[in-house]
Protein backbone atom coordinates (compact mmCIF):
# COMPACT_ATOMS: atom_id res chain seq x y z
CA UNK A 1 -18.27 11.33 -23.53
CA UNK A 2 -17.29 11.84 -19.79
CA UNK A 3 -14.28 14.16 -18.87
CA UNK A 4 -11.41 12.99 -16.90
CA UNK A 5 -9.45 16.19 -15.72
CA UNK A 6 -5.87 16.03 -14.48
CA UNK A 7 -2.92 17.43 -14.68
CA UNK A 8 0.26 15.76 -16.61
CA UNK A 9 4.01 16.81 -16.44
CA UNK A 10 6.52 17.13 -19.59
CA UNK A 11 9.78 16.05 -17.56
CA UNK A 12 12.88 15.88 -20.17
CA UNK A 13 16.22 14.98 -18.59
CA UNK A 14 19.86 16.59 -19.43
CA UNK A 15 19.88 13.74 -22.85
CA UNK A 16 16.43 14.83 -23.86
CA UNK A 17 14.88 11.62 -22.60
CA UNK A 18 11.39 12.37 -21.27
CA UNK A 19 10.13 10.57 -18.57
CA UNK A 20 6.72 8.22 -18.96
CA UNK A 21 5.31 6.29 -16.27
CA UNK A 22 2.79 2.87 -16.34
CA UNK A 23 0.30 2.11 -13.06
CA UNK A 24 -0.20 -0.91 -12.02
CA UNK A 25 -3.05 -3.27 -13.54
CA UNK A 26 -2.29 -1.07 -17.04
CA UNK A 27 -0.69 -1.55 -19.87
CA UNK A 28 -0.18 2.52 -21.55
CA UNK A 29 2.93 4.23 -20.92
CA UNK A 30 1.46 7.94 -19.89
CA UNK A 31 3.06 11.38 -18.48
CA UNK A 32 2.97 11.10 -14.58
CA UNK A 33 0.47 13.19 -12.86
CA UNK A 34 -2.80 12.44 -12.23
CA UNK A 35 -6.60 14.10 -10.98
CA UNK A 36 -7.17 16.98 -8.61
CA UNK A 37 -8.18 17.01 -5.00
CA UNK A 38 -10.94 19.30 -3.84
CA UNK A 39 -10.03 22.88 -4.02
CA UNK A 40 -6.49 22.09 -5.66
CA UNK A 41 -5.00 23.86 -8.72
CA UNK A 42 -3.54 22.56 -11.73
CA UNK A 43 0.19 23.01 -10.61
CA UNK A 44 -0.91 22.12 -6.78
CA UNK A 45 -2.37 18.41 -8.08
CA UNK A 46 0.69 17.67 -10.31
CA UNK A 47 3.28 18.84 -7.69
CA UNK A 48 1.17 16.63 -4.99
CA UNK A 49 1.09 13.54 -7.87
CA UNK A 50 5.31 13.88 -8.57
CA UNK A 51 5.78 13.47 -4.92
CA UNK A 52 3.49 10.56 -4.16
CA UNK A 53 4.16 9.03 -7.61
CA UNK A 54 7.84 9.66 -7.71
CA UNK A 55 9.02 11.16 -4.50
CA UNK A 56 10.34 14.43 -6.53
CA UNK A 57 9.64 17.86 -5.10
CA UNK A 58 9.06 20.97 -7.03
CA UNK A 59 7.31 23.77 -6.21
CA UNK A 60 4.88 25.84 -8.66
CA UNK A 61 8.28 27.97 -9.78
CA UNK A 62 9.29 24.66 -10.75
CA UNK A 63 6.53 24.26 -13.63
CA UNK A 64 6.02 25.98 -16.69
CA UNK A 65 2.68 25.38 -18.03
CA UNK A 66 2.16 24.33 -21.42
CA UNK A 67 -1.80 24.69 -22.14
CA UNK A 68 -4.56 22.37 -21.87
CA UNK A 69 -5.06 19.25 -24.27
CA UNK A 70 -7.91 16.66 -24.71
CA UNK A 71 -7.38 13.37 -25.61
CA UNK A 72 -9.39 9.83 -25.39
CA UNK A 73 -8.55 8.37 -21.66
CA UNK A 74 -5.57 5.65 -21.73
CA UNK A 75 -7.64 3.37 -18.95
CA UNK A 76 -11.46 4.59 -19.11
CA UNK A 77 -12.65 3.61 -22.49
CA UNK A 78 -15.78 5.92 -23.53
CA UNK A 79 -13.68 8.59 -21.68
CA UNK A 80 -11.96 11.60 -22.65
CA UNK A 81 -8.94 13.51 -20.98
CA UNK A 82 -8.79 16.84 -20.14
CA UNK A 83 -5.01 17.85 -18.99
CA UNK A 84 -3.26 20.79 -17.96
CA UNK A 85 -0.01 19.72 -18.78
CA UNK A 86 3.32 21.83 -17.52
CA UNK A 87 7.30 21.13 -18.55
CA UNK A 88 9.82 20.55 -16.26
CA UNK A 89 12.94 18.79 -15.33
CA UNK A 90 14.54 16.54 -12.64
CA UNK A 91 17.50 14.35 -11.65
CA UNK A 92 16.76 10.81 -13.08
CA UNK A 93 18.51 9.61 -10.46
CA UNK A 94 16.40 11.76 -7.83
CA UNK A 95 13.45 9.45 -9.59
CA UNK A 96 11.59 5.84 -8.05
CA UNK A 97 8.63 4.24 -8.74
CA UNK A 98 6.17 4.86 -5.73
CA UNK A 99 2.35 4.76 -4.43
CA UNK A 100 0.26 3.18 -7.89
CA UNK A 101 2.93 3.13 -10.13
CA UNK A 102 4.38 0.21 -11.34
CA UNK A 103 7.16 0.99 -14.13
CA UNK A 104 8.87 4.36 -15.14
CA UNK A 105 11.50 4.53 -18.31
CA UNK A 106 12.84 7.90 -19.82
CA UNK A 107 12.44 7.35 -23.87
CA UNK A 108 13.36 8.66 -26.85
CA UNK A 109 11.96 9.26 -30.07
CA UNK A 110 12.98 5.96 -30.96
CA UNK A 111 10.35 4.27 -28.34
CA UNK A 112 7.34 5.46 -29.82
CA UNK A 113 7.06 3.29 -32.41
CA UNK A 114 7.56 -0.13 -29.47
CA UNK A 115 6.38 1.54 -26.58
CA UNK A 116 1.81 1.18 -25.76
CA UNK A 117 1.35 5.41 -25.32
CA UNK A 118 -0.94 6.52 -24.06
CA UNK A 119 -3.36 8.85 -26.76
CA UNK A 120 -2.28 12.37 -24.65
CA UNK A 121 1.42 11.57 -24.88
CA UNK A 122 1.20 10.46 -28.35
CA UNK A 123 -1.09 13.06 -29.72
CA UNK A 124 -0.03 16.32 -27.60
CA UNK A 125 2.29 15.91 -25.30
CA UNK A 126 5.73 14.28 -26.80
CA UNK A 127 5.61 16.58 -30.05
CA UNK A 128 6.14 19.61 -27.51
CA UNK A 129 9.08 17.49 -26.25
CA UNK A 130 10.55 16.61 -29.31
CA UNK A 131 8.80 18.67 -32.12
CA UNK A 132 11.73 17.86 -34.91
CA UNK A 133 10.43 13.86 -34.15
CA UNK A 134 6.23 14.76 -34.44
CA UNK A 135 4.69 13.15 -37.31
């Protein structure tokens, strides 16, 4: 199965809402972030992807890395995903929908159940944001 590697942010607001993102022409609900540029690091790609997908800043202070998890791909079927994923936290307000992106929401625990997830978010990376809610 062919790798996909990117890196994917863990943002959780003040109400412990946690920010998911959907590109346009898809239909998953994913963490924002996306896959590296030649020579970049983990933490350089996502900070690049928040900016052009969000218009947030951070800097690699900012992030606090959470490990790597693999997952089947959200939007290459017969692919896997490889992330490096990292917490953080931002101003929701501070927060639009830019570049390929064509719907954010911050969710709750309550939105898994109605919400198409992506297999990364569902599998790895919303337990670590709300592990009393993980299956």
């Amino acid at each position: 199965m062919p790798d996909i590697h990117v890196s994917a942010a863990v943002i959780v607001d003040e109400a412990g809402r946690v920010l998911v993102v959907r590109k346009q022409g898809t239909s998953m609900f994913m963490q924002p972030g996306g896959k590296p540029e030649a020579g970049e690091s983990a933490a350089q790609t996502l900070i690049r992807e928040l900016h052009e997908e969000l218009g947030v800043e951070l800097d690699e202070a900012d992030l606090q890395p959470l490990g790597s998890f693999v997952s089947a791909a959200a939007n290459e079927p017969g692919h896997r995903v490889i992330a490096e994923a990292f917490a953080t936290s931002v101003d929701p307000q501070a927060v639009t929908v830019q570049a390929e992106l064509a719907e954010l929401r911050w969710i709750t625990p309550d939105d898994i159940a109605t919400l198409p997830l992506a297999p990364l978010s569902v599998e790895h990376l919303l337990p670590i944001a709300w592990p009393a809610s993980a299956g």
